[in-house]
C-alpha atoms as a PDB file:
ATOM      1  CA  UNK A   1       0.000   0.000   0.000  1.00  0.00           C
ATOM      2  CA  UNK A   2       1.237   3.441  -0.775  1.00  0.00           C
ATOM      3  CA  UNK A   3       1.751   5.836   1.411  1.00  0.00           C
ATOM      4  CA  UNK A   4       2.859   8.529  -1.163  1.00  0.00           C
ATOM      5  CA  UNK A   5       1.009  10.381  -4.080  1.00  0.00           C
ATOM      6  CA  UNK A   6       2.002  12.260  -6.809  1.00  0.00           C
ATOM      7  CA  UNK A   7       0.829  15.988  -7.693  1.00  0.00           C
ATOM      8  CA  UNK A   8      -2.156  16.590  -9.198  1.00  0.00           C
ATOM      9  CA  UNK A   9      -3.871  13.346  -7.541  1.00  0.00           C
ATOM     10  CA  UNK A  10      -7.558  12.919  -6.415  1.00  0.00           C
ATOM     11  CA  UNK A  11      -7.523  11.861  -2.817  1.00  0.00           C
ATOM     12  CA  UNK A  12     -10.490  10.077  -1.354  1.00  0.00           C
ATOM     13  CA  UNK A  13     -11.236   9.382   2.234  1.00  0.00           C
ATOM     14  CA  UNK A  14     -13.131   6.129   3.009  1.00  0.00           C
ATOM     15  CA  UNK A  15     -14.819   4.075   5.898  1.00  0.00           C
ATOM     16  CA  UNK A  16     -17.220   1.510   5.960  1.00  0.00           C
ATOM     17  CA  UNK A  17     -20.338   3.415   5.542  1.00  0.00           C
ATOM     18  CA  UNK A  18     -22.303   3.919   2.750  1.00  0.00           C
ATOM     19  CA  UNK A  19     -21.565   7.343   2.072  1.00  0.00           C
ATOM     20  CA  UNK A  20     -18.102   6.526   1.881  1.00  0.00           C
ATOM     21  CA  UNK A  21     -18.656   4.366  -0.852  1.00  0.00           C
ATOM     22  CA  UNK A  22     -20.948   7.260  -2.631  1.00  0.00           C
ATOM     23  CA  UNK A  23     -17.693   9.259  -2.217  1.00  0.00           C
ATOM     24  CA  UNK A  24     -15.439   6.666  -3.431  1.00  0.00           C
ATOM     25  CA  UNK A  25     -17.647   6.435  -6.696  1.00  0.00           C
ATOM     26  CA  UNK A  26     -17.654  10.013  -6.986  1.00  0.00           C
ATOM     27  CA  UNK A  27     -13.810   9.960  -6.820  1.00  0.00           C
ATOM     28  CA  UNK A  28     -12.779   7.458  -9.439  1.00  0.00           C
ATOM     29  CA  UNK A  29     -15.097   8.897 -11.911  1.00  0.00           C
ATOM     30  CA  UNK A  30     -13.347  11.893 -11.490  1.00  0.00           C
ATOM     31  CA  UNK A  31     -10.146  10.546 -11.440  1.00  0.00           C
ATOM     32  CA  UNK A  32     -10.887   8.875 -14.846  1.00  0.00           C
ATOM     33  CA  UNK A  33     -13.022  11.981 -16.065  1.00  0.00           C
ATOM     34  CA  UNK A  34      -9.651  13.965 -15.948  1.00  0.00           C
ATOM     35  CA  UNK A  35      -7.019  11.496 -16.451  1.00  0.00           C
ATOM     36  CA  UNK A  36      -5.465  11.870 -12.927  1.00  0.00           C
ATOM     37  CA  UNK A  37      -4.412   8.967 -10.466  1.00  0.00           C
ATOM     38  CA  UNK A  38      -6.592   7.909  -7.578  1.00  0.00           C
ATOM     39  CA  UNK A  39      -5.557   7.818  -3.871  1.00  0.00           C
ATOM     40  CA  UNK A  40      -7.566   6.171  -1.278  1.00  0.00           C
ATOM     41  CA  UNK A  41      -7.015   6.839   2.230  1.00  0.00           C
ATOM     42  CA  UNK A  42      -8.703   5.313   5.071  1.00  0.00           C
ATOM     43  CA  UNK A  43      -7.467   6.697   8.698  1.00  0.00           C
ATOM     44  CA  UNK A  44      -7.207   4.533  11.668  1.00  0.00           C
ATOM     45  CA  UNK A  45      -7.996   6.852  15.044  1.00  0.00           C
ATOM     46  CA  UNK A  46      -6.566   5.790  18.232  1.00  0.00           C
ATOM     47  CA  UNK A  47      -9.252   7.085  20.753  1.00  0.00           C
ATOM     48  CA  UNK A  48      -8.171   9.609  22.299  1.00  0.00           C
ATOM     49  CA  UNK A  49      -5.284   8.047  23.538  1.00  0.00           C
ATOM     50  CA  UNK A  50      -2.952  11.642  24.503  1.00  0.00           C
ATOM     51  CA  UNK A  51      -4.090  12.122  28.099  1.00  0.00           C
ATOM     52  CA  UNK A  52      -6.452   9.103  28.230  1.00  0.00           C
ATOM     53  CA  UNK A  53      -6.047   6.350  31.247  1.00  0.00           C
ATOM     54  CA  UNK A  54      -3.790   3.655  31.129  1.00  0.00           C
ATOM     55  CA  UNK A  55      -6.724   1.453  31.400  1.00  0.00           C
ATOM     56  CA  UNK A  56      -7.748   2.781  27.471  1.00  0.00           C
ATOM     57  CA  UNK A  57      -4.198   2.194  26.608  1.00  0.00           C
ATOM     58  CA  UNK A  58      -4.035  -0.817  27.425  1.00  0.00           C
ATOM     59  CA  UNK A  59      -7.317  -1.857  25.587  1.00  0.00           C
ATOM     60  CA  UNK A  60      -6.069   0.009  22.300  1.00  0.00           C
ATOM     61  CA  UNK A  61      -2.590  -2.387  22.569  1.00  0.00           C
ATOM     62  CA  UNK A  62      -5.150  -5.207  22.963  1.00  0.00           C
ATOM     63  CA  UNK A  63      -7.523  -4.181  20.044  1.00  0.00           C
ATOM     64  CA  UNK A  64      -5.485  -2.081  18.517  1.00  0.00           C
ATOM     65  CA  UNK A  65      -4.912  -5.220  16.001  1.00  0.00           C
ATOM     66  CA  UNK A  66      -7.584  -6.366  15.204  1.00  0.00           C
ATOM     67  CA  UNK A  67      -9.419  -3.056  14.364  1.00  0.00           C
ATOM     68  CA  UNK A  68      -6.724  -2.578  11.826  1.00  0.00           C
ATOM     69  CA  UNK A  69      -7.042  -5.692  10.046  1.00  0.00           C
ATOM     70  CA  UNK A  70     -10.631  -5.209   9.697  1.00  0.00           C
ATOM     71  CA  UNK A  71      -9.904  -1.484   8.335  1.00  0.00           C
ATOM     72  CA  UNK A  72      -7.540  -3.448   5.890  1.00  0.00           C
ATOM     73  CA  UNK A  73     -10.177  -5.566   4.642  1.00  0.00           C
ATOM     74  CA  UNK A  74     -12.316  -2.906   3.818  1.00  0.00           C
ATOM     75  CA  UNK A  75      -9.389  -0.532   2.092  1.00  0.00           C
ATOM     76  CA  UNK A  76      -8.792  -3.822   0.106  1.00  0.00           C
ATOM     77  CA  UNK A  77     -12.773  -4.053  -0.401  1.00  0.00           C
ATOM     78  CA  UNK A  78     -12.550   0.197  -2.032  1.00  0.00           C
ATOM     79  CA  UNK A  79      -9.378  -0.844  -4.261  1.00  0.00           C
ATOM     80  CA  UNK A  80     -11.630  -4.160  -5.608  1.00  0.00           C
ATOM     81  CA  UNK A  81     -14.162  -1.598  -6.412  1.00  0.00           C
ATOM     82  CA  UNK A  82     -12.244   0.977  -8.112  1.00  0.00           C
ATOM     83  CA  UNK A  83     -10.710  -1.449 -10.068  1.00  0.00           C
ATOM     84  CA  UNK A  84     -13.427  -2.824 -11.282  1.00  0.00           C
ATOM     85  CA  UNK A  85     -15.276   0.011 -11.933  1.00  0.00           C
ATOM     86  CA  UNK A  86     -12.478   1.812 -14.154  1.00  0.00           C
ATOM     87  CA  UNK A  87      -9.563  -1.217 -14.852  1.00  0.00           C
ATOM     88  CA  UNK A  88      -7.232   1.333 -16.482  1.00  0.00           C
ATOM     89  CA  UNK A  89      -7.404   3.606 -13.586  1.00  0.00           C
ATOM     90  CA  UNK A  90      -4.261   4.343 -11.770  1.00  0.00           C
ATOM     91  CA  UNK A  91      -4.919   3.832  -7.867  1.00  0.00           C
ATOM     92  CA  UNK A  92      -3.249   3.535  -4.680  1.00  0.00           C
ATOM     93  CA  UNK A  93      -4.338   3.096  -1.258  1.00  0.00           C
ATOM     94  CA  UNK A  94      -3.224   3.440   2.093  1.00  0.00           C
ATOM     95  CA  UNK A  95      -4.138   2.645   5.908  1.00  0.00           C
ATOM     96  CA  UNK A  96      -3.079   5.920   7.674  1.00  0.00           C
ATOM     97  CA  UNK A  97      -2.902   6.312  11.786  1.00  0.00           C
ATOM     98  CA  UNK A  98      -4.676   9.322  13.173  1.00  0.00           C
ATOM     99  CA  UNK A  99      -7.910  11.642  12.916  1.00  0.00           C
ATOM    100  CA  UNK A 100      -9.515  11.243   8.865  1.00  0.00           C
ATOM    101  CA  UNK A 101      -9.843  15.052   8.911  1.00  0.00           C
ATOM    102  CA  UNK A 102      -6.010  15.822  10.043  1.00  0.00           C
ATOM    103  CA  UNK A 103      -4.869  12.804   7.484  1.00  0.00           C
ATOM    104  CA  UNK A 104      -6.489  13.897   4.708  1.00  0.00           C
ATOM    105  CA  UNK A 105      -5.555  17.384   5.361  1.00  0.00           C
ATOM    106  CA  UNK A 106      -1.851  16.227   5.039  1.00  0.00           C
ATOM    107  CA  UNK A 107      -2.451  14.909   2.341  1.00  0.00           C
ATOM    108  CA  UNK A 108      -3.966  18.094   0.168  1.00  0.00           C
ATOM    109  CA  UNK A 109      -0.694  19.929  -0.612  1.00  0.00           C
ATOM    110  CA  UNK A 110      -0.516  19.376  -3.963  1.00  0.00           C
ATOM    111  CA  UNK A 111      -3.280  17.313  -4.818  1.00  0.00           C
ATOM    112  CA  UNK A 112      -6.082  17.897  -7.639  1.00  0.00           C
ATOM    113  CA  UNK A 113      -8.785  18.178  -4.535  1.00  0.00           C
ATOM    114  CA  UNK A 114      -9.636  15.845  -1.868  1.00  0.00           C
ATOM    115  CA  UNK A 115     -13.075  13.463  -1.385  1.00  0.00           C
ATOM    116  CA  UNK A 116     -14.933  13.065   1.618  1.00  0.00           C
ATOM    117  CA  UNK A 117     -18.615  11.522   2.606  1.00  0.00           C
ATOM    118  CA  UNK A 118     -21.069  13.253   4.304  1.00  0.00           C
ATOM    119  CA  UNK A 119     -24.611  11.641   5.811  1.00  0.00           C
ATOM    120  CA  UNK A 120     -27.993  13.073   5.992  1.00  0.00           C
ATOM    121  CA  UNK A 121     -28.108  14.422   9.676  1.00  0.00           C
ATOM    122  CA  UNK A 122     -28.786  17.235  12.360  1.00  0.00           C
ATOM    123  CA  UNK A 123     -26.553  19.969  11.926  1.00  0.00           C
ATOM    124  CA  UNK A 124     -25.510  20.573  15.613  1.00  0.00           C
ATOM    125  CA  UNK A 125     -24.646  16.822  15.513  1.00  0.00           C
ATOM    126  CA  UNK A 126     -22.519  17.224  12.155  1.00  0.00           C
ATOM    127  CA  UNK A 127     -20.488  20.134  13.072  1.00  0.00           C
ATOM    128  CA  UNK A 128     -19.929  18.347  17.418  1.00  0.00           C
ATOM    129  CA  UNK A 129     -19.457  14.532  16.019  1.00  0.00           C
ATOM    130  CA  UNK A 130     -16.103  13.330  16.274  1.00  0.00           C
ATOM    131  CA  UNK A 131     -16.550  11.717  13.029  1.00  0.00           C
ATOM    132  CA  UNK A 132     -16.435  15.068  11.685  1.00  0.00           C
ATOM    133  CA  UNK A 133     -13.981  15.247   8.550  1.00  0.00           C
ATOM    134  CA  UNK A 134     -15.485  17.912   5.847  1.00  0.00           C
ATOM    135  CA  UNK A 135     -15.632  21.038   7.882  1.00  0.00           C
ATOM    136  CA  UNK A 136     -12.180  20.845   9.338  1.00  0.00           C
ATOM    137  CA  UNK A 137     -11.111  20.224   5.359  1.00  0.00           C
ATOM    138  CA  UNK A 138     -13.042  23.046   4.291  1.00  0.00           C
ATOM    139  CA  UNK A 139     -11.600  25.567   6.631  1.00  0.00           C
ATOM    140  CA  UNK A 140      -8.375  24.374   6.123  1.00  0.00           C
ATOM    141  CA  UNK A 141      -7.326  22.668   3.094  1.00  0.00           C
ATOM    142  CA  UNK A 142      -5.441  24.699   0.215  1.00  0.00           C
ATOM    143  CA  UNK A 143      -7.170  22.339  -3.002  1.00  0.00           C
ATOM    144  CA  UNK A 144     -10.675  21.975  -3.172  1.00  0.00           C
ATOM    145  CA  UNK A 145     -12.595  19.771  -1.539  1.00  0.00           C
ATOM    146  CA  UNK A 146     -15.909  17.573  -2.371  1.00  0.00           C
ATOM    147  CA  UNK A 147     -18.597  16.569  -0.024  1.00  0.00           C
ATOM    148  CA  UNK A 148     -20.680  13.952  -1.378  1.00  0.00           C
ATOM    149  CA  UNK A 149     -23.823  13.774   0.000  1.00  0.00           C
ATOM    150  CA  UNK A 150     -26.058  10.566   0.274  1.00  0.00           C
ATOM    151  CA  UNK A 151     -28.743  10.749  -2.186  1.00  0.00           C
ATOM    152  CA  UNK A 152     -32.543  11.041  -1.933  1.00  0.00           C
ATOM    153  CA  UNK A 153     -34.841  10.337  -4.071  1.00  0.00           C
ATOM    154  CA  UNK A 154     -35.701  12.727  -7.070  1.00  0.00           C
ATOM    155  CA  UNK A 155     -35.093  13.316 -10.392  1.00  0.00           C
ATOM    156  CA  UNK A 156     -32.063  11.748 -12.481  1.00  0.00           C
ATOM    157  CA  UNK A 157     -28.799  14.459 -12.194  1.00  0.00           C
ATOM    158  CA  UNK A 158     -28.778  16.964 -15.193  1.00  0.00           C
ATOM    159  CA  UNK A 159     -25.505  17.437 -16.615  1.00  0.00           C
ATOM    160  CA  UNK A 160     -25.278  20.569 -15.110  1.00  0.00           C
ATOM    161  CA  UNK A 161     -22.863  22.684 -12.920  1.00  0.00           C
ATOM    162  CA  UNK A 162     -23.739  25.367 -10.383  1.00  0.00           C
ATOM    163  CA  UNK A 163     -21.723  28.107  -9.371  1.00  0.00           C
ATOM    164  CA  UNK A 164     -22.328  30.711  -6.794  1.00  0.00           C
ATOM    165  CA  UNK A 165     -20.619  34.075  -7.470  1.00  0.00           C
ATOM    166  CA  UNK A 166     -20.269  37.174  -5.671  1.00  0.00           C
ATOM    167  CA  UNK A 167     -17.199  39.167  -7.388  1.00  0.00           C
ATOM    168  CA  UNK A 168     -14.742  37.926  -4.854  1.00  0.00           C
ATOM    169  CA  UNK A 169     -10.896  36.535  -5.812  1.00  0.00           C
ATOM    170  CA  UNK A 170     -12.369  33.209  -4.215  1.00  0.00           C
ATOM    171  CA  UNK A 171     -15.563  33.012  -6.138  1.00  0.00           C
ATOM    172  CA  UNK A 172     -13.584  33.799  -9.260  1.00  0.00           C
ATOM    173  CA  UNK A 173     -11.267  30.371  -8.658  1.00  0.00           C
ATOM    174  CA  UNK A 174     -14.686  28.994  -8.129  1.00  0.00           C
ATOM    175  CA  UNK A 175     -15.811  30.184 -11.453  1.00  0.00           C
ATOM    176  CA  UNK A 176     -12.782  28.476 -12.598  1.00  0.00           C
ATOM    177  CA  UNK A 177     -13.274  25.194 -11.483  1.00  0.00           C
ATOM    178  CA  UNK A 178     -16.695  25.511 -12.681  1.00  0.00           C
ATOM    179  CA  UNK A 179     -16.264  25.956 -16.111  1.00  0.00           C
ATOM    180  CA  UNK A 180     -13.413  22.830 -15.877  1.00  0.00           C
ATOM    181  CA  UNK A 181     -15.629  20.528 -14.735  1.00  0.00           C
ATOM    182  CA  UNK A 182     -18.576  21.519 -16.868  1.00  0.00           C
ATOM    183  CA  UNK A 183     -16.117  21.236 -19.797  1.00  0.00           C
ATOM    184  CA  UNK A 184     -14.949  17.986 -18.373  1.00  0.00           C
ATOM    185  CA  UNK A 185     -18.620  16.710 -18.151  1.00  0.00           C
ATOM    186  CA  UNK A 186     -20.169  18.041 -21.305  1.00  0.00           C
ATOM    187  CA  UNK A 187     -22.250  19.645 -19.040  1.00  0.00           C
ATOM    188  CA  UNK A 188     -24.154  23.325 -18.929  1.00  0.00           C
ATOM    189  CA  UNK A 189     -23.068  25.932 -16.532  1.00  0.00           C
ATOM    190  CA  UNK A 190     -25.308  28.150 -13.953  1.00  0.00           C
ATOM    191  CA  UNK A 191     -23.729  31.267 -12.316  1.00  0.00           C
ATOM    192  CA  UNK A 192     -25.777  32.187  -9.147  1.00  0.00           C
ATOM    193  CA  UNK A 193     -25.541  35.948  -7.725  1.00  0.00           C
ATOM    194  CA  UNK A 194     -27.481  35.849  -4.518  1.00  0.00           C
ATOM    195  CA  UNK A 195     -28.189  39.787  -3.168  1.00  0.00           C
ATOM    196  CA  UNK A 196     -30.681  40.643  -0.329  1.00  0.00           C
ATOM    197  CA  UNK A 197     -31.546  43.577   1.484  1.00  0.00           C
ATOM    198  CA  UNK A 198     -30.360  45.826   3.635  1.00  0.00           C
ATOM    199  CA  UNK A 199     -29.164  47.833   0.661  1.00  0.00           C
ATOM    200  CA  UNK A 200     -27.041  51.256   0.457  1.00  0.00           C
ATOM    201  CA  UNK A 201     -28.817  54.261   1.180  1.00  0.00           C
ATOM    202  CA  UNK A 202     -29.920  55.906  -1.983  1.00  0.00           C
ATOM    203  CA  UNK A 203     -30.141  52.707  -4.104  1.00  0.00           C
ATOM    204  CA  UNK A 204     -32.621  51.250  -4.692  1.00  0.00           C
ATOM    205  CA  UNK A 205     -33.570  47.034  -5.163  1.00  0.00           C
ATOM    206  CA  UNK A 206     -33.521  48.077  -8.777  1.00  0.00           C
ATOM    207  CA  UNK A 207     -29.947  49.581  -8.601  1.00  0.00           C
ATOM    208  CA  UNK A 208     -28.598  46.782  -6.493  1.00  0.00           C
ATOM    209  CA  UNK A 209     -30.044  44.296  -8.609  1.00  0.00           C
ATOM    210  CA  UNK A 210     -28.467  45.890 -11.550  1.00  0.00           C
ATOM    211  CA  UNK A 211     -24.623  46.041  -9.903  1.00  0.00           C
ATOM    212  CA  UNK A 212     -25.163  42.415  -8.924  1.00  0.00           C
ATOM    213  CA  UNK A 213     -25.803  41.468 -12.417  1.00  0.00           C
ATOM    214  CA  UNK A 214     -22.717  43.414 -13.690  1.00  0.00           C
ATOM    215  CA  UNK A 215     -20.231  41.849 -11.177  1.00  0.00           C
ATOM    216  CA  UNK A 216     -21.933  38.382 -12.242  1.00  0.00           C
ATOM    217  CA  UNK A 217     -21.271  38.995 -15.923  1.00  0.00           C
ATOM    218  CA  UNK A 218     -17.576  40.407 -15.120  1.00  0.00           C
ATOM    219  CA  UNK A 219     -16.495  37.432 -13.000  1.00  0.00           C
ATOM    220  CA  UNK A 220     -17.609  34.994 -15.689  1.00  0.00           C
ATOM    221  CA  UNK A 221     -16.309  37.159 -18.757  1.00  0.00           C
ATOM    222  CA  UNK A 222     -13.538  35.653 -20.964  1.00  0.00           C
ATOM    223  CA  UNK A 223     -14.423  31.729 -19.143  1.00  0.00           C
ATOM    224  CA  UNK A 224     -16.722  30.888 -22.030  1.00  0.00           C
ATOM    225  CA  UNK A 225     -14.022  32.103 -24.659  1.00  0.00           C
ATOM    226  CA  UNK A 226     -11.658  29.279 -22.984  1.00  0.00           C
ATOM    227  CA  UNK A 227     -14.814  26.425 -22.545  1.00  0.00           C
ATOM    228  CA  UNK A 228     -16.441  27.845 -25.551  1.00  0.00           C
ATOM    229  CA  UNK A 229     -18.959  24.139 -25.613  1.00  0.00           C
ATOM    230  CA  UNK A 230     -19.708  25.331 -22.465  1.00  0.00           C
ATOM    231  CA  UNK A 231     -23.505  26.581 -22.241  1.00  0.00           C
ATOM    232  CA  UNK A 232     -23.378  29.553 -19.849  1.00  0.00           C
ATOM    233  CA  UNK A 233     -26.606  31.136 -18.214  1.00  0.00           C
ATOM    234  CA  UNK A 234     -26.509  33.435 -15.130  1.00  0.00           C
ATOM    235  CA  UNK A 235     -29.146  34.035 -12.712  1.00  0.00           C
ATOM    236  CA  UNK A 236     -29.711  36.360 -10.267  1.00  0.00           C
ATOM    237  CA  UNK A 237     -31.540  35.759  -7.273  1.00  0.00           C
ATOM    238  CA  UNK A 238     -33.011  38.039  -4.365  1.00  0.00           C
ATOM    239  CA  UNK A 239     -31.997  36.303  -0.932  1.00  0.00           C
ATOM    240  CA  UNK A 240     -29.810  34.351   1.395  1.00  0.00           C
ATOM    241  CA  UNK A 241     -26.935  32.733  -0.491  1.00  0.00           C
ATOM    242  CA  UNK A 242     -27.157  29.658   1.370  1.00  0.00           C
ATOM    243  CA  UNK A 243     -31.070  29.204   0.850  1.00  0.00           C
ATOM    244  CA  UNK A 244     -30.575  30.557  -2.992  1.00  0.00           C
ATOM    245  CA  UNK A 245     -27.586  28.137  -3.918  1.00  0.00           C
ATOM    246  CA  UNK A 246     -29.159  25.476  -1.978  1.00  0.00           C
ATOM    247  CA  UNK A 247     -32.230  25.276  -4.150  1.00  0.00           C
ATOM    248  CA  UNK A 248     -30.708  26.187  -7.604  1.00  0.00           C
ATOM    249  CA  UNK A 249     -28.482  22.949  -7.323  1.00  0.00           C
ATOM    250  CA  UNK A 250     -31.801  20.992  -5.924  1.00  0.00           C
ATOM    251  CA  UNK A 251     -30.784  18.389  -8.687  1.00  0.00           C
ATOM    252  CA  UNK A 252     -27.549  19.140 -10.570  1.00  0.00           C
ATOM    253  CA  UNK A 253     -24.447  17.267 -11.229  1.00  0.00           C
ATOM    254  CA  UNK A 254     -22.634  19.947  -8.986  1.00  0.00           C
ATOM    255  CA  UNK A 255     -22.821  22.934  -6.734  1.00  0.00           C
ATOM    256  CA  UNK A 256     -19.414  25.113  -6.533  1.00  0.00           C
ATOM    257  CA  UNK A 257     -18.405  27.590  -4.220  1.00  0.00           C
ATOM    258  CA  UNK A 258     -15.464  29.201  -3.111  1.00  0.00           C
ATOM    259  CA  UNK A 259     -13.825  29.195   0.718  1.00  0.00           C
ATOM    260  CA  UNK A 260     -12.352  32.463   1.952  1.00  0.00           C
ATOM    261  CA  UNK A 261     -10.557  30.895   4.616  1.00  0.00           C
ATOM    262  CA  UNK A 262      -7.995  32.652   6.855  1.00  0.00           C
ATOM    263  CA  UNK A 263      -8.457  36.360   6.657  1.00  0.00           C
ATOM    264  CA  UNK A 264     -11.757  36.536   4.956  1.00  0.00           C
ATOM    265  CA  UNK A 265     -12.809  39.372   3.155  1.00  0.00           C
ATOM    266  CA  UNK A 266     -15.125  42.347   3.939  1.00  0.00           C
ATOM    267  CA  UNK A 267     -18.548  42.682   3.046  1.00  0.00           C
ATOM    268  CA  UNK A 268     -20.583  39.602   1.955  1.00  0.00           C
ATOM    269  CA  UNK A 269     -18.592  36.772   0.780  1.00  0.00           C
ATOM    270  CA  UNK A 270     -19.482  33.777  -0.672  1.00  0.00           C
ATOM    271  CA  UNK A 271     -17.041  31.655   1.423  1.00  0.00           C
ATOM    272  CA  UNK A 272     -18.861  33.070   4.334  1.00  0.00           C
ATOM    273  CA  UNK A 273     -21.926  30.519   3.455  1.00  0.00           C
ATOM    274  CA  UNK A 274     -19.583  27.708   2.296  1.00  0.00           C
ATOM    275  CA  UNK A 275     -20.058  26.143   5.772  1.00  0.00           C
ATOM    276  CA  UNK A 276     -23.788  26.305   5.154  1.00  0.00           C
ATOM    277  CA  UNK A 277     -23.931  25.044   1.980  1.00  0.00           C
ATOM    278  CA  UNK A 278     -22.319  21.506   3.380  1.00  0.00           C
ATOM    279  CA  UNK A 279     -25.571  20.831   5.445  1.00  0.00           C
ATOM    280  CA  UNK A 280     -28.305  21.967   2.891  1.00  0.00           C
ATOM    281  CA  UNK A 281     -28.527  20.720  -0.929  1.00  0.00           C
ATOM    282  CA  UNK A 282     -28.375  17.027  -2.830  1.00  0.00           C
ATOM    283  CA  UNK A 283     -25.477  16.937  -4.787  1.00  0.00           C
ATOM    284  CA  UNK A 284     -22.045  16.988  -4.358  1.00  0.00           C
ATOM    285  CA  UNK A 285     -20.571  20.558  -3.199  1.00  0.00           C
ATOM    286  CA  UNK A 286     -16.715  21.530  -4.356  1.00  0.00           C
ATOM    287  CA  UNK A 287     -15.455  23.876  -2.137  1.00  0.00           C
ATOM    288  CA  UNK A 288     -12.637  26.269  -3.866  1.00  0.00           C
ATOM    289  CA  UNK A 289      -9.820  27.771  -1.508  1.00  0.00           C
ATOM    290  CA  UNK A 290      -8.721  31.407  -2.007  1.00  0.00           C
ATOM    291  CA  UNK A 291      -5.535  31.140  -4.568  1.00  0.00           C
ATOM    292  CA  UNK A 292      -3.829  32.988  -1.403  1.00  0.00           C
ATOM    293  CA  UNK A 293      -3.810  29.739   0.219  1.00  0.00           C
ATOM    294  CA  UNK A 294      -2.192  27.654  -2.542  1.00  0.00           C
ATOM    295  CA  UNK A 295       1.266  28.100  -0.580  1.00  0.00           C
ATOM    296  CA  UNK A 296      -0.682  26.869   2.640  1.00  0.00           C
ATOM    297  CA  UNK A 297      -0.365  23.737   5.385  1.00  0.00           C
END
């Protein structure tokens, strides 16, 4: 098993639930979509074994074992699947030790973006489980990362991308990956601007609405030129981003938005709702880091 990837790799976090496997799907289509190498990555925790008794120690030594060999078998169980769902596809996989979220976030430097699972639950218990891995990602991870949700039932995904936009340097790299991947999948593109009030004095809805829809056509100017099979259409959309990205991508292929992370920006910014946008929607969400954070650990 590898414990080693080369640049430019999709990495995929895995367990033995079923959104795991949803994720690892998700992954090695997109690995094979873009001609990239696959790495799979399933993360053994110790529980919480710094400052614990000696009496948890000593049960870890005990089970420590056999808890890995039965992570093994379903690592081994992923790679079975990959391979036969794309034969040609180049993958590795590896049993790491410690927290998913801190493993995988090791393992971002570098790569194409980074897979994770997410279930259908209560938000307060998302964000407190210890099973926890796609928030600490999003906040810090310099490639983007996917959370693929679990599925309910509706129509079959359109081949279409969303995009939420708001003028920012971060929802332009979102832009960016948006018109990839809808070039990738053949797919159309929607660019959401989201505005609400309170708005600046002596403007009116009218005025506000207009500015919004000139930053939206600015920020996706020159993209179509590049991804010119793309199918572009913009929409602009009076209220909460969260609530307004969360039902335009109701059904499509994917929902992208960007991350400010550290530092932020002022004013309204998209990455301000990217946290939001993880516990609302159907499809998978890409998260986009700020280019800033490229250089970043």
């Amino acid at each position: 098993m590898s414990t080693s990837h080369a640049p430019g790799t999709v990495v995929v976090g895995v367990d033995a639930t079923p959104a795991s496997r949803l994720a690892l799907a998700w992954a090695a289509d997109e690995a094979a979509l873009r001609h990239l190498p696959l790495h799979v990555v399933l993360a053994v925790d110790a529980p919480g074994l710094e400052g614990g008794s000696a009496v948890l120690a000593a049960l870890w030594t005990s089970w420590g074992p056999a808890i890995r060999t039965a992570h093994a078998t379903v690592l081994e169980e992923a790679r079975d699947f990959v391979a036969g769902r794309h034969p040609r596809l180049s993958a590795a996989a590896e049993l790491a030790d410690g927290a998913p979220a801190a493993v995988l976030r090791a393992r971002a430097p570098g790569s194409a973006m980074v897979v994770v699972g997410s279930r259908h639950r209560d938000i307060v218990r998302d964000l407190l489980s210890r099973e926890s891995v796609g928030l600490p990602l999003v906040t810090h991870a310099p490639c983007p990362i996917v959370v693929v949700r679990e599925p309910e039932l509706g129509p079959q995904t359109q081949l279409h991308v969303v995009v939420g936009v708001d003028g920012s340097a971060v929802s332009r790299e979102a832009v960016r990956f948006a018109f990839e991947e809808a070039a990738f999948r053949d797919a159309h593109l929607t660019a959401v601007s989201a505005w609400q009030p309170p708005h600046p004095r002596g403007f009116s809805s009218q005025d506000v609405e207009d500015e919004v829809r000139r930053v939206l056509a600015e920020s996706t100017a020159g993209w179509q030129e590049k991804h010119p099979q793309v199918e572009l259409r913009h929409a602009v959309i009076r209220g909460h981003p969260v609530r307004v990205l969360s039902d335009a991508a109701e059904w499509p292929a994917l929902l992208v938005a960007g991350s400010r992370g550290p530092g932020g920006f002022s004013g309204l910014v998209l990455g301000s709702v990217s946290q939001g946008l993880m516990h609302h929607g159907l499809c998978p969400l890409v998260i986009v880091p700020h280019p800033a954070e490229d250089a970043a650990t």
